[in-house]
PDB file of N, CA and C in Angstrom:
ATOM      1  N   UNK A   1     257.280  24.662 206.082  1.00  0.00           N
ATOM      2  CA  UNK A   1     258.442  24.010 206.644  1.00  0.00           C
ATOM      3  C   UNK A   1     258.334  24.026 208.166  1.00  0.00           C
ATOM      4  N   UNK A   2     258.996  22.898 208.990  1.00  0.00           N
ATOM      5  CA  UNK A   2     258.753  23.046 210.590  1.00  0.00           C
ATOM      6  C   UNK A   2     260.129  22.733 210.839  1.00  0.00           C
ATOM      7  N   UNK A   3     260.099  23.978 211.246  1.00  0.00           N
ATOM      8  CA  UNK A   3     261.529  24.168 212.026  1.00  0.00           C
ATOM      9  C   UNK A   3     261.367  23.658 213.622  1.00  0.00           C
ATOM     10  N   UNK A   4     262.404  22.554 213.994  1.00  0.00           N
ATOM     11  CA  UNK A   4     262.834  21.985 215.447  1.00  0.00           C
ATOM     12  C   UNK A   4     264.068  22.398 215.924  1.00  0.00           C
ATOM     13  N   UNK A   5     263.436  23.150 217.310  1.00  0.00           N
ATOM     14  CA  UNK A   5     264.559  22.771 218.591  1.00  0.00           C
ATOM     15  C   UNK A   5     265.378  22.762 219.021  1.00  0.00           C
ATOM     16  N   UNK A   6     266.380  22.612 219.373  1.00  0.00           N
ATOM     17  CA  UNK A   6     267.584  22.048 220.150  1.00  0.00           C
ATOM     18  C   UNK A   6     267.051  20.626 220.825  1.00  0.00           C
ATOM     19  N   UNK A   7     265.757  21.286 221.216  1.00  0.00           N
ATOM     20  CA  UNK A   7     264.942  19.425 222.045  1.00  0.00           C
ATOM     21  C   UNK A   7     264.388  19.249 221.638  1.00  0.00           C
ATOM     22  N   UNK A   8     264.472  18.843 219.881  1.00  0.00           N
ATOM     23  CA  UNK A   8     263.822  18.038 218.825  1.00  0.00           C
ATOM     24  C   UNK A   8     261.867  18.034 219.029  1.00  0.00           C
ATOM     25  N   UNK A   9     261.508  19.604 219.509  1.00  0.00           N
ATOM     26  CA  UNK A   9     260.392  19.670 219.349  1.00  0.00           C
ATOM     27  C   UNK A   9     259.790  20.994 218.260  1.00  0.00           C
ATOM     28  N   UNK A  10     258.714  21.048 217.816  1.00  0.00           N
ATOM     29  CA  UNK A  10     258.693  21.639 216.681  1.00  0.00           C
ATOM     30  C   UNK A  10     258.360  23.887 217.415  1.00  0.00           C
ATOM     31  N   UNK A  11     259.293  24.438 216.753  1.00  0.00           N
ATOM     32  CA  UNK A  11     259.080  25.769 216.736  1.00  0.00           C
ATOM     33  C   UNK A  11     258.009  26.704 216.781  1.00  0.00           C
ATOM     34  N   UNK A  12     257.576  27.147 217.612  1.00  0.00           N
ATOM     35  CA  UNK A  12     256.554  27.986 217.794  1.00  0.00           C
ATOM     36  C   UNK A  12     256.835  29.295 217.017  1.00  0.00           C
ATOM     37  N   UNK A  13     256.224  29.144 215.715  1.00  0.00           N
ATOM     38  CA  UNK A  13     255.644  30.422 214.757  1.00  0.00           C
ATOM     39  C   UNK A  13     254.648  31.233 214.723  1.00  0.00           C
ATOM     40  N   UNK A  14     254.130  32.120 215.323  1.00  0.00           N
ATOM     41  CA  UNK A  14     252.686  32.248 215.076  1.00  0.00           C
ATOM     42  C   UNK A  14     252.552  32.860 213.778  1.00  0.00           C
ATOM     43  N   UNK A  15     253.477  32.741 212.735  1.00  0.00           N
ATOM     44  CA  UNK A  15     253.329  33.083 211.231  1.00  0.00           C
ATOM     45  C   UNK A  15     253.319  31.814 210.527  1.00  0.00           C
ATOM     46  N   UNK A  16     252.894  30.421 211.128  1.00  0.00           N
ATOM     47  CA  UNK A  16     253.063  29.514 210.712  1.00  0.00           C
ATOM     48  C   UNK A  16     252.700  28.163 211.378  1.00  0.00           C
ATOM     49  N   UNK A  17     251.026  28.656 211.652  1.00  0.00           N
ATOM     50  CA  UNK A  17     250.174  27.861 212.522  1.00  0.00           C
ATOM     51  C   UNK A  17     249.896  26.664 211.227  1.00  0.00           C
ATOM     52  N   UNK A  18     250.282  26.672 210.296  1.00  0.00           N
ATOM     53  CA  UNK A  18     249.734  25.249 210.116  1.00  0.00           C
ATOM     54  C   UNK A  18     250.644  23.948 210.452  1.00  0.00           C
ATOM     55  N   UNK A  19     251.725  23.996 211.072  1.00  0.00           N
ATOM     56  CA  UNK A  19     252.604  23.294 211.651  1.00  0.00           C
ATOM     57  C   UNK A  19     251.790  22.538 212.779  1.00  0.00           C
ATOM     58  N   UNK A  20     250.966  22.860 213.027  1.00  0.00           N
ATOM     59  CA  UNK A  20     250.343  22.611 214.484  1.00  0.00           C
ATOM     60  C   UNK A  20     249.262  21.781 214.147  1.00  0.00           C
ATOM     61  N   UNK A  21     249.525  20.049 214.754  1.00  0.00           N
ATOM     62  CA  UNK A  21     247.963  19.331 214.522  1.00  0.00           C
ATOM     63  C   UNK A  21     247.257  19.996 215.412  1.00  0.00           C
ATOM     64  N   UNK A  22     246.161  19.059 214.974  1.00  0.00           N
ATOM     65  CA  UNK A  22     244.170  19.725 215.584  1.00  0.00           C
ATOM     66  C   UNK A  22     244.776  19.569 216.951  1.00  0.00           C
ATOM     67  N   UNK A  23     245.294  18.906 217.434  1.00  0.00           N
ATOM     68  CA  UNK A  23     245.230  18.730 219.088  1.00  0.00           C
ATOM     69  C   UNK A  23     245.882  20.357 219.789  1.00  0.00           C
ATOM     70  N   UNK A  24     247.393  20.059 219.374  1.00  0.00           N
ATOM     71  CA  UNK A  24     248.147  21.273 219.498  1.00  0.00           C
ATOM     72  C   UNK A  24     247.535  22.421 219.457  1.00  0.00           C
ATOM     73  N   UNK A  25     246.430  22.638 217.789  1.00  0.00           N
ATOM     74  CA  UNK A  25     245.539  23.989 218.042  1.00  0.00           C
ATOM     75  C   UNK A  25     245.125  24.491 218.809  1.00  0.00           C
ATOM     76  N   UNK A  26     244.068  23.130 219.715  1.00  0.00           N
ATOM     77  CA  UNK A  26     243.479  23.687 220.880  1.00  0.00           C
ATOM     78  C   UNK A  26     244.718  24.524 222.105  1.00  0.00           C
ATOM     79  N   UNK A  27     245.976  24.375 222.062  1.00  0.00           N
ATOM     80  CA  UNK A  27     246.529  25.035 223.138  1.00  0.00           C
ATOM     81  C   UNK A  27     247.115  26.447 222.833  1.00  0.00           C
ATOM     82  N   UNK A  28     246.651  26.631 221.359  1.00  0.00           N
ATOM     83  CA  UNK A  28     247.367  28.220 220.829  1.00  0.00           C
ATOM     84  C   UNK A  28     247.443  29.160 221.759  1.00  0.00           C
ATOM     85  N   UNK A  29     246.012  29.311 222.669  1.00  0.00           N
ATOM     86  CA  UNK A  29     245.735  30.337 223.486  1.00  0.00           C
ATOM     87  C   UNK A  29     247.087  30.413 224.451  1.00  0.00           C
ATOM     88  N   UNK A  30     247.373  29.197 224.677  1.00  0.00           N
ATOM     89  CA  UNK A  30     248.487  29.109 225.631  1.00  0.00           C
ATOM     90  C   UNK A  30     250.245  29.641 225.327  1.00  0.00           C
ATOM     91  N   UNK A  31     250.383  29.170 223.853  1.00  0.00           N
ATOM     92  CA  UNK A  31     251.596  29.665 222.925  1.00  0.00           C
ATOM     93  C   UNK A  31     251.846  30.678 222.615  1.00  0.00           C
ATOM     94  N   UNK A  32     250.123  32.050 222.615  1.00  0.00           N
ATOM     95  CA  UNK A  32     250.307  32.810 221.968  1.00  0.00           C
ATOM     96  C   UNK A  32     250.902  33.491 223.470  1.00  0.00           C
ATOM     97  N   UNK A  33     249.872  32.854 224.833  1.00  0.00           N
ATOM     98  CA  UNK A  33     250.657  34.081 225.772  1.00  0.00           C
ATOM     99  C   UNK A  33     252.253  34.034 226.363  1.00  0.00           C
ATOM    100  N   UNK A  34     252.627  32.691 226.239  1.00  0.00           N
ATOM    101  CA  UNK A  34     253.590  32.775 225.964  1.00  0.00           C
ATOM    102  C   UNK A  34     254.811  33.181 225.491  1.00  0.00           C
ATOM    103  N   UNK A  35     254.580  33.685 224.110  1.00  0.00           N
ATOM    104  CA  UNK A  35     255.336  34.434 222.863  1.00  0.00           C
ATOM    105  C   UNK A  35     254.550  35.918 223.588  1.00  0.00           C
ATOM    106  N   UNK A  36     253.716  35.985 224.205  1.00  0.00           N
ATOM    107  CA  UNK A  36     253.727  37.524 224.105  1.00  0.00           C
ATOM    108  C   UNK A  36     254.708  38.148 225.782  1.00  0.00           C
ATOM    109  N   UNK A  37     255.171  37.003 226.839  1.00  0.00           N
ATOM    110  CA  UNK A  37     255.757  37.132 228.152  1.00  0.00           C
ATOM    111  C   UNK A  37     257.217  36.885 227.124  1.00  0.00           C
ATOM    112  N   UNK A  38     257.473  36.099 226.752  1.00  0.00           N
ATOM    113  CA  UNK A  38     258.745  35.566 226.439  1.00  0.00           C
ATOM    114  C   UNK A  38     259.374  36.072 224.689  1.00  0.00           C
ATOM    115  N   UNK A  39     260.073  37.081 224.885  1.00  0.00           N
ATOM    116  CA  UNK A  39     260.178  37.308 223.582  1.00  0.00           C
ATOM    117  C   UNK A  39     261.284  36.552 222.769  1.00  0.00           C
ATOM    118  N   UNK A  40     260.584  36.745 221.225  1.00  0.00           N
ATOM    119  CA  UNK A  40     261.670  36.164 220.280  1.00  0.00           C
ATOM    120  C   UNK A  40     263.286  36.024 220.315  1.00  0.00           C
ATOM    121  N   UNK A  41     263.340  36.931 220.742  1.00  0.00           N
ATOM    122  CA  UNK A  41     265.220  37.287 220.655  1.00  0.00           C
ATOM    123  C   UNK A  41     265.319  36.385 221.478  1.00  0.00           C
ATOM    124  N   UNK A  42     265.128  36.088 222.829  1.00  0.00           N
ATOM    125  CA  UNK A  42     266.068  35.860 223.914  1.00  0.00           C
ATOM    126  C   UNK A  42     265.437  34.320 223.843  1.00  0.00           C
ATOM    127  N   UNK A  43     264.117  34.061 223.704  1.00  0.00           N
ATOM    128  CA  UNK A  43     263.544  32.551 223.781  1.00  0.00           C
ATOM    129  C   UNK A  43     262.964  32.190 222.798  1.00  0.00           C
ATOM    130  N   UNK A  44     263.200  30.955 223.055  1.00  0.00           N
ATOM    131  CA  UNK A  44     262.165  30.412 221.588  1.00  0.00           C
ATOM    132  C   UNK A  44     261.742  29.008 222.310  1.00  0.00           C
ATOM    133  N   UNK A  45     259.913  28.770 221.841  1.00  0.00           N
ATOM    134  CA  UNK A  45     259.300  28.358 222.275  1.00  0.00           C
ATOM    135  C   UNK A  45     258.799  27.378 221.433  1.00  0.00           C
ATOM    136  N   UNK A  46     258.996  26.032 222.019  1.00  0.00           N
ATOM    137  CA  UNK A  46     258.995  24.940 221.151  1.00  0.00           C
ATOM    138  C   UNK A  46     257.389  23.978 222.025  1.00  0.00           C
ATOM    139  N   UNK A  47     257.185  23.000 220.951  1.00  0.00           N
ATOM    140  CA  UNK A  47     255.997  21.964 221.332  1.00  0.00           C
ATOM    141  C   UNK A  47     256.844  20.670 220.936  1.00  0.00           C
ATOM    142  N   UNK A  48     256.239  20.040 222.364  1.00  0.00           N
ATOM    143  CA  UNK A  48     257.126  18.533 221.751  1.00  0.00           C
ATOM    144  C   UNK A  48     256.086  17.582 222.253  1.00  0.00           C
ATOM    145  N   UNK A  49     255.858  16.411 221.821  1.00  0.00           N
ATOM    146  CA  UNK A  49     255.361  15.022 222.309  1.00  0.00           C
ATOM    147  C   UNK A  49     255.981  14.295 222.982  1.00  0.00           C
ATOM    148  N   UNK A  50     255.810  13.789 223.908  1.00  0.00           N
ATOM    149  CA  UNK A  50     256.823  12.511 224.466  1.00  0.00           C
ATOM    150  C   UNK A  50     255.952  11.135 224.719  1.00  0.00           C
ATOM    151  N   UNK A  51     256.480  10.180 225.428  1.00  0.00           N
ATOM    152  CA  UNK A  51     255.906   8.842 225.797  1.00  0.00           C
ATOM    153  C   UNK A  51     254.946   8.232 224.580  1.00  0.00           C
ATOM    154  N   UNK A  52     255.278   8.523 223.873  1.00  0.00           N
ATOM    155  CA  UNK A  52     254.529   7.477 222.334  1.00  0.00           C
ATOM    156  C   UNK A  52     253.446   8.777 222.375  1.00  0.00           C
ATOM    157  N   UNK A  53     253.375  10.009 222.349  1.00  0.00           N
ATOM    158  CA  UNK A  53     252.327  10.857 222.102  1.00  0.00           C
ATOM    159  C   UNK A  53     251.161  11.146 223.692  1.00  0.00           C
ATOM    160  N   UNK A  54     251.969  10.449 224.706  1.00  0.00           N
ATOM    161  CA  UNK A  54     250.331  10.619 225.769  1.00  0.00           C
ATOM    162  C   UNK A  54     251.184  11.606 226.785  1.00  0.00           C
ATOM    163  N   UNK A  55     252.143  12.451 226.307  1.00  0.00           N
ATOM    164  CA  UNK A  55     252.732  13.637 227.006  1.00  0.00           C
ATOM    165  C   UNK A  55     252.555  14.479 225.925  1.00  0.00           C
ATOM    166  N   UNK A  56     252.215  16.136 226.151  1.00  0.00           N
ATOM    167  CA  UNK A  56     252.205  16.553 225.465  1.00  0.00           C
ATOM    168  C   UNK A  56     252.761  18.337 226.060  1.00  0.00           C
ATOM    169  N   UNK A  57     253.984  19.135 225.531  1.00  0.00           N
ATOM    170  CA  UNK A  57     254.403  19.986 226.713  1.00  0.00           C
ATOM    171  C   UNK A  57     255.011  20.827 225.939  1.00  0.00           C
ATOM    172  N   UNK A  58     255.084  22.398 226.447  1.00  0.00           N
ATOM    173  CA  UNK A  58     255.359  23.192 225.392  1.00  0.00           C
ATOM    174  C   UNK A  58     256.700  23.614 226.290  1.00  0.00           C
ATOM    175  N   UNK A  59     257.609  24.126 225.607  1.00  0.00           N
ATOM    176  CA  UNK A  59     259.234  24.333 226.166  1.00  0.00           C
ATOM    177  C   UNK A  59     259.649  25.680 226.085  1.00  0.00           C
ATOM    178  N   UNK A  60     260.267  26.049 226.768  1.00  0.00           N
ATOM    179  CA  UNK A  60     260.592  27.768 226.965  1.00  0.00           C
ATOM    180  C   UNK A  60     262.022  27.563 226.630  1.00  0.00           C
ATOM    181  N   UNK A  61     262.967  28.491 226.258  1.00  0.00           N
ATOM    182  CA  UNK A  61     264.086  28.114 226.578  1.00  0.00           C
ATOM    183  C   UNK A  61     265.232  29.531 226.049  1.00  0.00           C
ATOM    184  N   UNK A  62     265.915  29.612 227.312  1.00  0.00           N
ATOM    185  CA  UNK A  62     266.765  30.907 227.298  1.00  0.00           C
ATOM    186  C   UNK A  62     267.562  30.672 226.175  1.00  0.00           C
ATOM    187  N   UNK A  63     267.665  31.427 224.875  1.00  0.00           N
ATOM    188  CA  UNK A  63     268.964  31.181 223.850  1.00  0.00           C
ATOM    189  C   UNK A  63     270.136  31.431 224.365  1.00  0.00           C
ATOM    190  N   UNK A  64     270.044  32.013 225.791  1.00  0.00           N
ATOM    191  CA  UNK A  64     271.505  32.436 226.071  1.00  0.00           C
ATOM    192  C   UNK A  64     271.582  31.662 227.051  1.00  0.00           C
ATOM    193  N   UNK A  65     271.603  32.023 227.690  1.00  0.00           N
ATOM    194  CA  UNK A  65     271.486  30.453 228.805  1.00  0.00           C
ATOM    195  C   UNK A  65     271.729  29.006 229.095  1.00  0.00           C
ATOM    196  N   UNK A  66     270.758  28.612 227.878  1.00  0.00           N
ATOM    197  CA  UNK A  66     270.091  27.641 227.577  1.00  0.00           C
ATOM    198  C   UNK A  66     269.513  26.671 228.784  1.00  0.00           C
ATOM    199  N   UNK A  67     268.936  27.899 229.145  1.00  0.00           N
ATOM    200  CA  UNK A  67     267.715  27.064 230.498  1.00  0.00           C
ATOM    201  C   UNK A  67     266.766  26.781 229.856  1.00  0.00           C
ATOM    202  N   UNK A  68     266.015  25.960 230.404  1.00  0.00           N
ATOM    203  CA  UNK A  68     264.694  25.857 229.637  1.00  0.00           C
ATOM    204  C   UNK A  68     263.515  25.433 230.936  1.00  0.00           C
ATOM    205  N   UNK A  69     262.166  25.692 230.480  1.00  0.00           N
ATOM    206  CA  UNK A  69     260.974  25.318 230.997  1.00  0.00           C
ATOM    207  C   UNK A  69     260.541  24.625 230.704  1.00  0.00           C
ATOM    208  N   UNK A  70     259.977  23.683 231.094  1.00  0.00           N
ATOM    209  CA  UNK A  70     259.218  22.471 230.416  1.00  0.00           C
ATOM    210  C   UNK A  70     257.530  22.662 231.270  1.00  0.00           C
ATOM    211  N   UNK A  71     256.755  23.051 230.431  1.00  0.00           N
ATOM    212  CA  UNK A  71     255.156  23.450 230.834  1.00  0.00           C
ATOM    213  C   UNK A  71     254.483  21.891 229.875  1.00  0.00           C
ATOM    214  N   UNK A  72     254.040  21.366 231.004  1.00  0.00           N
ATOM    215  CA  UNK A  72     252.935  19.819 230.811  1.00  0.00           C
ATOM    216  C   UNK A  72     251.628  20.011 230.309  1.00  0.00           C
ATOM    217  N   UNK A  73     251.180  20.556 229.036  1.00  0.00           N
ATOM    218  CA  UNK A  73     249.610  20.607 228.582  1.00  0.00           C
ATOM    219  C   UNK A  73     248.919  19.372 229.038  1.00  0.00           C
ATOM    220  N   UNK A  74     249.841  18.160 228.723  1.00  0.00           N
ATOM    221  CA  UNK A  74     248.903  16.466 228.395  1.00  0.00           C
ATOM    222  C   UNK A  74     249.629  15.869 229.409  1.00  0.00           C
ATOM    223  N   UNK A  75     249.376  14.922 230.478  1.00  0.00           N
ATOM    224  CA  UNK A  75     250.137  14.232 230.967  1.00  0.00           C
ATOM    225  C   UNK A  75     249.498  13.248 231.307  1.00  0.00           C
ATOM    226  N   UNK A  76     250.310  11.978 231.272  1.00  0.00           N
ATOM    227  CA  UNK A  76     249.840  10.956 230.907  1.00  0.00           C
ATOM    228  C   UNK A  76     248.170  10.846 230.136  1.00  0.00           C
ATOM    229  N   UNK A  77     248.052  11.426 229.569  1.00  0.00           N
ATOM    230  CA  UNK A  77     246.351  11.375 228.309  1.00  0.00           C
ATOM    231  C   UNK A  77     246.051  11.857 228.918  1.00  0.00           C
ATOM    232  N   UNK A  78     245.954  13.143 229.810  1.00  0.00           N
ATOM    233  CA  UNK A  78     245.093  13.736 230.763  1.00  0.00           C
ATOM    234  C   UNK A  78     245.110  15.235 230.678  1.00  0.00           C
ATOM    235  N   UNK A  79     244.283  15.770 229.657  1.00  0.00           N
ATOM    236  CA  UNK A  79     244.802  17.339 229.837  1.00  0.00           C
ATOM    237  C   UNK A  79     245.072  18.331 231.047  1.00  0.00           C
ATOM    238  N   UNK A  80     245.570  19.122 231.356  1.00  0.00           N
ATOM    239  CA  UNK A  80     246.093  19.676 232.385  1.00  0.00           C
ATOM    240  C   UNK A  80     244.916  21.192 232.387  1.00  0.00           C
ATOM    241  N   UNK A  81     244.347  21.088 233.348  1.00  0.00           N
ATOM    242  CA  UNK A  81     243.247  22.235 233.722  1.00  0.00           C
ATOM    243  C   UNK A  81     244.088  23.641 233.415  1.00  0.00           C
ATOM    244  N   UNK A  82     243.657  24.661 232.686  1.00  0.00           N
ATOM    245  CA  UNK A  82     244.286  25.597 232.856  1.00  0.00           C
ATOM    246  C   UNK A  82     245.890  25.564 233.215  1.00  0.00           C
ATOM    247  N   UNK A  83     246.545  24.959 231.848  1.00  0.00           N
ATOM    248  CA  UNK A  83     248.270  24.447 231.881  1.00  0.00           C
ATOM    249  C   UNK A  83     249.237  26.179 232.293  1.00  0.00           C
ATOM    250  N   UNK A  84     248.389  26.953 231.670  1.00  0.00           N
ATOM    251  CA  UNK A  84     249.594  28.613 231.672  1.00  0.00           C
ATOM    252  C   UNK A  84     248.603  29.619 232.587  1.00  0.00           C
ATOM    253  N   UNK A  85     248.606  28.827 233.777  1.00  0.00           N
ATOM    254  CA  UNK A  85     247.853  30.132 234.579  1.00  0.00           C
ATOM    255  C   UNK A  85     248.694  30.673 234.960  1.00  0.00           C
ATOM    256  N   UNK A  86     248.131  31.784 236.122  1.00  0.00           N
ATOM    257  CA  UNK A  86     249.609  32.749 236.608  1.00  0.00           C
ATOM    258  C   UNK A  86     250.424  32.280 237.279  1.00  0.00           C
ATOM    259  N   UNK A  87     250.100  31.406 238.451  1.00  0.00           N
ATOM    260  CA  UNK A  87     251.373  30.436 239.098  1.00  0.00           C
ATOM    261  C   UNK A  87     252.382  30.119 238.485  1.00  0.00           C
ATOM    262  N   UNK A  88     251.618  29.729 237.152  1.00  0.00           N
ATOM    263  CA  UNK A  88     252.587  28.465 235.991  1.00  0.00           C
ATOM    264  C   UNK A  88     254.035  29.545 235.739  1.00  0.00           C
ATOM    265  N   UNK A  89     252.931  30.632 235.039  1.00  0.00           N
ATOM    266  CA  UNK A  89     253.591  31.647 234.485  1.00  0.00           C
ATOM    267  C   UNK A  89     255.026  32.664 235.216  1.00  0.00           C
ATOM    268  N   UNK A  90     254.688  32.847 236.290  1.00  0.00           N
ATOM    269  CA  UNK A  90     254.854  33.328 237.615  1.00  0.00           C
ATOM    270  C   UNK A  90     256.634  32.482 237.918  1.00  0.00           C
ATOM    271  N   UNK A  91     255.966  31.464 237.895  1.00  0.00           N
ATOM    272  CA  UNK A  91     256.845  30.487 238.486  1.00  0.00           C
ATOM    273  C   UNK A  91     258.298  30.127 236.998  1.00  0.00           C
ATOM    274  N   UNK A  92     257.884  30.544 235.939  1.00  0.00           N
ATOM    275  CA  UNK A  92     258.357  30.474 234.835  1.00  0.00           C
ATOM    276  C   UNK A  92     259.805  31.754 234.932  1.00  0.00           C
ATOM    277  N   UNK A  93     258.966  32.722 234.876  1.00  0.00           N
ATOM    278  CA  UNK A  93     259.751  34.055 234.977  1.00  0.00           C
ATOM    279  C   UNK A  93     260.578  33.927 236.634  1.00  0.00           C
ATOM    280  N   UNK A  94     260.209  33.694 237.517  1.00  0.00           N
ATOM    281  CA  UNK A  94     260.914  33.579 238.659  1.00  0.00           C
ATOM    282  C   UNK A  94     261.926  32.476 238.214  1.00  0.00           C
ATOM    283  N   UNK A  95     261.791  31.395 237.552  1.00  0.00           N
ATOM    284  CA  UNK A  95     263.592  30.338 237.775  1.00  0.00           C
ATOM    285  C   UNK A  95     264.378  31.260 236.224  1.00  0.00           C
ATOM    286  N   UNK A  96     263.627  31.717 234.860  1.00  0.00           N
ATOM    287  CA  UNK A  96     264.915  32.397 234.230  1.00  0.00           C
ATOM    288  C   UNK A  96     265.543  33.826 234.769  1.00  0.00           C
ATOM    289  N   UNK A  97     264.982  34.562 235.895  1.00  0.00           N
ATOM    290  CA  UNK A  97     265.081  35.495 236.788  1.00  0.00           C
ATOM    291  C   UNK A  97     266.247  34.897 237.830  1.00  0.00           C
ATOM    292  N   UNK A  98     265.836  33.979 238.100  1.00  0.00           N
ATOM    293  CA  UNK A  98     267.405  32.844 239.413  1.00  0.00           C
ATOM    294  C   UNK A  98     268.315  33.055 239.169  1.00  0.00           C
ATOM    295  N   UNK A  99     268.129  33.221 237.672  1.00  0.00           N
ATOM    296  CA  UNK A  99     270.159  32.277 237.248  1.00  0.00           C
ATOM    297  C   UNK A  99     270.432  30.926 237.474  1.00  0.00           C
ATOM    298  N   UNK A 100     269.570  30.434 238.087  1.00  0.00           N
ATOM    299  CA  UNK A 100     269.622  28.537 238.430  1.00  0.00           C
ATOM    300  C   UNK A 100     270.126  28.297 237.016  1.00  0.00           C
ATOM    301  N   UNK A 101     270.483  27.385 236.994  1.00  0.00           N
ATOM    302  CA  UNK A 101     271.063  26.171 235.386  1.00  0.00           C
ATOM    303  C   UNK A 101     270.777  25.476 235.226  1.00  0.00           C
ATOM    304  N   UNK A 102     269.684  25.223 235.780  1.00  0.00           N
ATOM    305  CA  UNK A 102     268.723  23.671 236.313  1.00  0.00           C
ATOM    306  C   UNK A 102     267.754  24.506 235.370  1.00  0.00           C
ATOM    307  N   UNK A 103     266.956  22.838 234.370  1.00  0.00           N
ATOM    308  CA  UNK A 103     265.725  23.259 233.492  1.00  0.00           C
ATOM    309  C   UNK A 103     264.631  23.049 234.629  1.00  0.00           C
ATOM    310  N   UNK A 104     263.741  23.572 234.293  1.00  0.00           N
ATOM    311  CA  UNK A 104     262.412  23.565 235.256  1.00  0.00           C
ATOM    312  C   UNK A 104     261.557  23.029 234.653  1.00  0.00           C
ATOM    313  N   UNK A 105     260.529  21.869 235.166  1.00  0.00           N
ATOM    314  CA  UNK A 105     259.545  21.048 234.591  1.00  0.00           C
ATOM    315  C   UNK A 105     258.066  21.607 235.519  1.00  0.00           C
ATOM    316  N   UNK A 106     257.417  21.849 234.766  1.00  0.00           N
ATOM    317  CA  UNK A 106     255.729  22.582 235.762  1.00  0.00           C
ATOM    318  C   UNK A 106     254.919  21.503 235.227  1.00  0.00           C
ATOM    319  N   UNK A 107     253.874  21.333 236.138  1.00  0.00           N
ATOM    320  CA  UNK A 107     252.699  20.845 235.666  1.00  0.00           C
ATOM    321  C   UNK A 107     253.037  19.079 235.149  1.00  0.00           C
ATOM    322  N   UNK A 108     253.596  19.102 236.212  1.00  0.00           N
ATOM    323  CA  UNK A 108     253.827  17.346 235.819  1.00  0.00           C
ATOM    324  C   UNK A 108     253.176  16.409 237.223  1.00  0.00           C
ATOM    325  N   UNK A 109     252.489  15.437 237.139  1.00  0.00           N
ATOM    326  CA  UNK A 109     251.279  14.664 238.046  1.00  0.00           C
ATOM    327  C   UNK A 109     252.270  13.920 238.226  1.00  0.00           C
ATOM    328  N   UNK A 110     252.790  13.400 239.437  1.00  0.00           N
ATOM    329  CA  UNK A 110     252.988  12.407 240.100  1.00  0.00           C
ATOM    330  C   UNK A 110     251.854  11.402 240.818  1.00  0.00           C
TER     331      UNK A 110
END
């Protein structure tokens, strides 16, 4: 079963990797460190597609809060070099650390 979202993207399980096409697989490395900075209780970490599939971005998001991160793996068909380095990461924990109420978008090409 694939459980979605609040932003209609699919639930990050790691008891339930077959939810995840071949593409998505390749970014596990990225989901798993994720789920291991951001724990279950407080966040839950979703994968979503956008623009007909040529965005591709994994979502953080405070349950209490309801801030969220928006981290860019694919943008515009273009994978993103090393999407969860420490900056990314860094920069993740510093805006749910703010208190801002503003969602945060990383790793997006203008």
């Amino acid at each position: 079963m694939v459980t979605y979202s609040a932003v209609n993207g699919k639930i990050y399980n790691p008891h339930n990797l077959q939810i995840l096409d071949h593409e998505e697989m390749q970014y596990l490395p990225c989901f798993q460190a994720l789920a291991n900075i951001f724990n279950s209780q407080n966040y839950e970490i979703c994968i979503k597609r956008e623009d007909f599939g040529r965005m591709l971005f994994v979502g953080v998001l405070n349950k209490n809060s309801l801030v969220a991160v928006k981290i860019y793996l694919v943008y515009a068909c273009v994978p993103i070099d090393d999407p969860i380095n420490v900056n990314v990461l860094q920069a993740a924990i510093n805006h749910f650390q703010s208190g801002v109420r503003e969602d945060l978008v990383l790793n997006r090409r203008v």
